[in-house]
N, C-alpha and C. Protein backbone atom coordinates (compact mmCIF):
# COMPACT_ATOMS: atom_id res chain seq x y z
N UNK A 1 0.83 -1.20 0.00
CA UNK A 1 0.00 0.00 0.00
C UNK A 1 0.87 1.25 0.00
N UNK A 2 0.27 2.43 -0.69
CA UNK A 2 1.22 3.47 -0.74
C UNK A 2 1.13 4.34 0.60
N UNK A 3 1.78 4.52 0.74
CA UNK A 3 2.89 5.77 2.24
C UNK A 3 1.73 7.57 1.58
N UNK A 4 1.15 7.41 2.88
CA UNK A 4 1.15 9.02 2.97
C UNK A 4 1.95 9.82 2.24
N UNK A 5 3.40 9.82 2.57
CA UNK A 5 4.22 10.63 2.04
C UNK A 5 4.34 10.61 0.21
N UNK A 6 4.19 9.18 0.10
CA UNK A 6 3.83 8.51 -1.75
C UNK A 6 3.06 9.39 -2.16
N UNK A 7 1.92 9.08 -1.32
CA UNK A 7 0.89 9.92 -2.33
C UNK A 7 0.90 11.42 -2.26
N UNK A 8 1.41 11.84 -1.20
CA UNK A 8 1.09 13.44 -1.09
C UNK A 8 2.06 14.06 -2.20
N UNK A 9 3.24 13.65 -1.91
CA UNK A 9 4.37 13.83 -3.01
C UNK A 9 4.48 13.76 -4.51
N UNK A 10 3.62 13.18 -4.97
CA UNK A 10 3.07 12.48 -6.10
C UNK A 10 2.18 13.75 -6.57
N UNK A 11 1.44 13.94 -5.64
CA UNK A 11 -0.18 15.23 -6.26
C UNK A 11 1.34 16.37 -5.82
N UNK A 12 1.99 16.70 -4.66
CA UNK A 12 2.63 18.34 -4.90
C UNK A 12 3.77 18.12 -5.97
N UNK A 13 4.57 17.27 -6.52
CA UNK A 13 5.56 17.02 -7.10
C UNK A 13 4.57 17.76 -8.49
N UNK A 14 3.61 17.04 -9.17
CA UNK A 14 2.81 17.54 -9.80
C UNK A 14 2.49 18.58 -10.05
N UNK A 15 1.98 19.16 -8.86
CA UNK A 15 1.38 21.00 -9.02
C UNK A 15 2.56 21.85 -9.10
N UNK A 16 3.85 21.56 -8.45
CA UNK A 16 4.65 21.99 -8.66
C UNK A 16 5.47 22.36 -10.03
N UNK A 17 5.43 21.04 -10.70
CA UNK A 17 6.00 20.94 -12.23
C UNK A 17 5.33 21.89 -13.21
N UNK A 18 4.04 21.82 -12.92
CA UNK A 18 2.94 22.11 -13.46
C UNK A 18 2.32 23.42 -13.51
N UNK A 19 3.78 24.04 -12.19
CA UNK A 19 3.81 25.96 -12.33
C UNK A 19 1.85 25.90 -11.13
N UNK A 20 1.53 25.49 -10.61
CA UNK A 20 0.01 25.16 -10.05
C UNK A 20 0.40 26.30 -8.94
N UNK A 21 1.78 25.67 -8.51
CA UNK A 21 1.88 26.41 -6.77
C UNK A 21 3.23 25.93 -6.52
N UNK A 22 4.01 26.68 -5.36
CA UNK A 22 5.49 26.69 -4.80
C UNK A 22 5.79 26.09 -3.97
N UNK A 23 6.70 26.05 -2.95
CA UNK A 23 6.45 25.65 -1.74
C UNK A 23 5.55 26.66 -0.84
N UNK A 24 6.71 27.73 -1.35
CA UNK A 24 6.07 29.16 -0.12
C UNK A 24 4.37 29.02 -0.31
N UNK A 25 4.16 29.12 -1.70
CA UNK A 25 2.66 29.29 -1.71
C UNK A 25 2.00 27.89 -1.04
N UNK A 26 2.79 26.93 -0.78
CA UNK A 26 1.41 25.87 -0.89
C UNK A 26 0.69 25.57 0.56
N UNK A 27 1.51 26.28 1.97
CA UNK A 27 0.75 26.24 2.72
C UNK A 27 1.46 25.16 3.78
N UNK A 28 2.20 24.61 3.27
CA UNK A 28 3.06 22.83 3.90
C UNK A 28 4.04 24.15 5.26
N UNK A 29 3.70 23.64 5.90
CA UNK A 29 4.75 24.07 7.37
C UNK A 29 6.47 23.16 6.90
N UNK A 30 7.16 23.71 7.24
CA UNK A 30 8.41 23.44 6.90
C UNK A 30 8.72 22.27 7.72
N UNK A 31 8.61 22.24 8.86
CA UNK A 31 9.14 21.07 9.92
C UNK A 31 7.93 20.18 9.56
N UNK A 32 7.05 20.47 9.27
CA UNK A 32 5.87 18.81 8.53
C UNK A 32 6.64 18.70 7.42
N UNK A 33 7.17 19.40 6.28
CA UNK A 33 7.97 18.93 5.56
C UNK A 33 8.59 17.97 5.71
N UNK A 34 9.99 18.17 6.53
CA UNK A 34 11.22 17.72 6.77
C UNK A 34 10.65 16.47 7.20
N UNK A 35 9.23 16.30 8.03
CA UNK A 35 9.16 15.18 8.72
C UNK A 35 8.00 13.78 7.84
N UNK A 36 7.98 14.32 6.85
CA UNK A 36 7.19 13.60 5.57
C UNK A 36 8.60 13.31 5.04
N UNK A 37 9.49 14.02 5.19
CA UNK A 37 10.58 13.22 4.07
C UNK A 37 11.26 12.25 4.43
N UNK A 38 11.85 12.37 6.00
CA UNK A 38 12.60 11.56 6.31
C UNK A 38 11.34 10.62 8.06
N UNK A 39 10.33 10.52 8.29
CA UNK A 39 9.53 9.71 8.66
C UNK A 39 8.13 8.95 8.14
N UNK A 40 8.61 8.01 7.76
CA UNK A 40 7.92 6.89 6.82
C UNK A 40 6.09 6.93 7.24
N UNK A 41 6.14 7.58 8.96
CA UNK A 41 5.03 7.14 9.09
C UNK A 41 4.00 8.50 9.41
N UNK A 42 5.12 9.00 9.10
CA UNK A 42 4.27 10.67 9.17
C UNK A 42 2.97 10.98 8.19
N UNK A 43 2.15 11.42 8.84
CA UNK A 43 0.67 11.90 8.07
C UNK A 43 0.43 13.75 9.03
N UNK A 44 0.27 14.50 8.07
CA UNK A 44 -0.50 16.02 8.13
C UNK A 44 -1.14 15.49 8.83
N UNK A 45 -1.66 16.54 9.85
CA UNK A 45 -3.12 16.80 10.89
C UNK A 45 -4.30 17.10 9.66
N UNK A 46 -5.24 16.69 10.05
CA UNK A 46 -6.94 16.91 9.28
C UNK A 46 -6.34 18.69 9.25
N UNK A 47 -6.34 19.37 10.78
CA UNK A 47 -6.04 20.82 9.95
C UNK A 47 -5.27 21.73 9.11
N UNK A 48 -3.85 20.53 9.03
CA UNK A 48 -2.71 20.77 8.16
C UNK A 48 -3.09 20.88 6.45
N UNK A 49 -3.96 19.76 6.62
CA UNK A 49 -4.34 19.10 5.20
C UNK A 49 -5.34 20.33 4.67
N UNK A 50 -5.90 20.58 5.94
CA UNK A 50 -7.13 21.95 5.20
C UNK A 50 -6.13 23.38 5.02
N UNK A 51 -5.62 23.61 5.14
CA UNK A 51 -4.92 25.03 4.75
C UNK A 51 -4.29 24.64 3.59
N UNK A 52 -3.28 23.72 3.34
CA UNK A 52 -3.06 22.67 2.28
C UNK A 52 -4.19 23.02 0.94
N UNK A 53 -4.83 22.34 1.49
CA UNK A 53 -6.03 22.34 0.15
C UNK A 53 -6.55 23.60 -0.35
N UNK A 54 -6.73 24.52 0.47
CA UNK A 54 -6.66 25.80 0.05
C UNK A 54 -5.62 26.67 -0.56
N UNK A 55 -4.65 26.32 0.15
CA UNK A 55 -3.39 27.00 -0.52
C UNK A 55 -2.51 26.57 -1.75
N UNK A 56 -2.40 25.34 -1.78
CA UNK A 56 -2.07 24.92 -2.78
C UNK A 56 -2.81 24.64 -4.48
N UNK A 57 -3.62 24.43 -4.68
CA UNK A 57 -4.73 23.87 -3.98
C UNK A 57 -5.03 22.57 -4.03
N UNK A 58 -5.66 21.79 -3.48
CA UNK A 58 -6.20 20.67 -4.02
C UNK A 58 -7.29 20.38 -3.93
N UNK A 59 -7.52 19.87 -5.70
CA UNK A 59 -9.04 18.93 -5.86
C UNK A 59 -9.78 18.35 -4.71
N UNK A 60 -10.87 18.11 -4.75
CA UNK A 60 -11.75 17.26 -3.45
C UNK A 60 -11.27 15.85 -3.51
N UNK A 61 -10.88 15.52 -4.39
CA UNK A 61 -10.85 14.30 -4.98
C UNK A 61 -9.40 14.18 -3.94
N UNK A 62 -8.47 14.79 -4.32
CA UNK A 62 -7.03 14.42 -3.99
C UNK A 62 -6.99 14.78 -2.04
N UNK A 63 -7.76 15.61 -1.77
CA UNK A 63 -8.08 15.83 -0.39
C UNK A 63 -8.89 14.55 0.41
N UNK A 64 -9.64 14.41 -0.63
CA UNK A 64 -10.17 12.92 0.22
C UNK A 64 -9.03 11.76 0.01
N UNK A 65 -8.49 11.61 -1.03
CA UNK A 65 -7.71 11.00 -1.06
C UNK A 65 -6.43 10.50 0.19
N UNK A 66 -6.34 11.70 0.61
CA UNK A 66 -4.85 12.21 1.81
C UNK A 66 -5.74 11.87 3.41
N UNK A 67 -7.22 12.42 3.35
CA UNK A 67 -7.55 12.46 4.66
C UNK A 67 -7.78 11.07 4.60
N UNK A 68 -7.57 10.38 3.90
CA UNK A 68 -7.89 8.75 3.88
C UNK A 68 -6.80 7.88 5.12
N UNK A 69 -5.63 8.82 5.23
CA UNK A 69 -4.78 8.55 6.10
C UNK A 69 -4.39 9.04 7.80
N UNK A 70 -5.56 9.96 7.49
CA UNK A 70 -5.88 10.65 8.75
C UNK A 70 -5.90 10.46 9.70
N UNK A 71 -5.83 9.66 11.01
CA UNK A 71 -6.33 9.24 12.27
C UNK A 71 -7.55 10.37 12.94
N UNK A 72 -8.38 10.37 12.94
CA UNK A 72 -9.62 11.21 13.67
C UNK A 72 -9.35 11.33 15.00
């Protein structure tokens, strides 16, 4: 099964290429960064993911997608 970090990386690697959005613009906190890159088991907070989706932006589709990994 794919890693949080798989998939999130996958949709910003994307928007990124794609001129969509930056880092600065996309809303990602720097130390959640660092800790998606180098901890396998790291997942965004539900409220991380919502500023995220706004800022960057993402589809409903790709947001449900991510909160799929969420812990409530």
């Amino acid at each position: 099964m794919e890693t949080f970090a798989q998939k999130f990386l996958k949709i910003y690697d994307r928007k990124v290429l794609s001129g969509e959005t930056t880092f600065s613009r996309s809303g990602i906190n720097k130390n959640d960064f660092t800790r998606l890159c180098i901890d396998g088991s790291f997942v965004f907070s539900r409220e991380a993911l919502e500023v995220i989706k706004e800022k960057m932006p993402l589809t409903d589709e790709e947001f449900q997608a991510l909160l799929e990994y969420v812990e409530d």
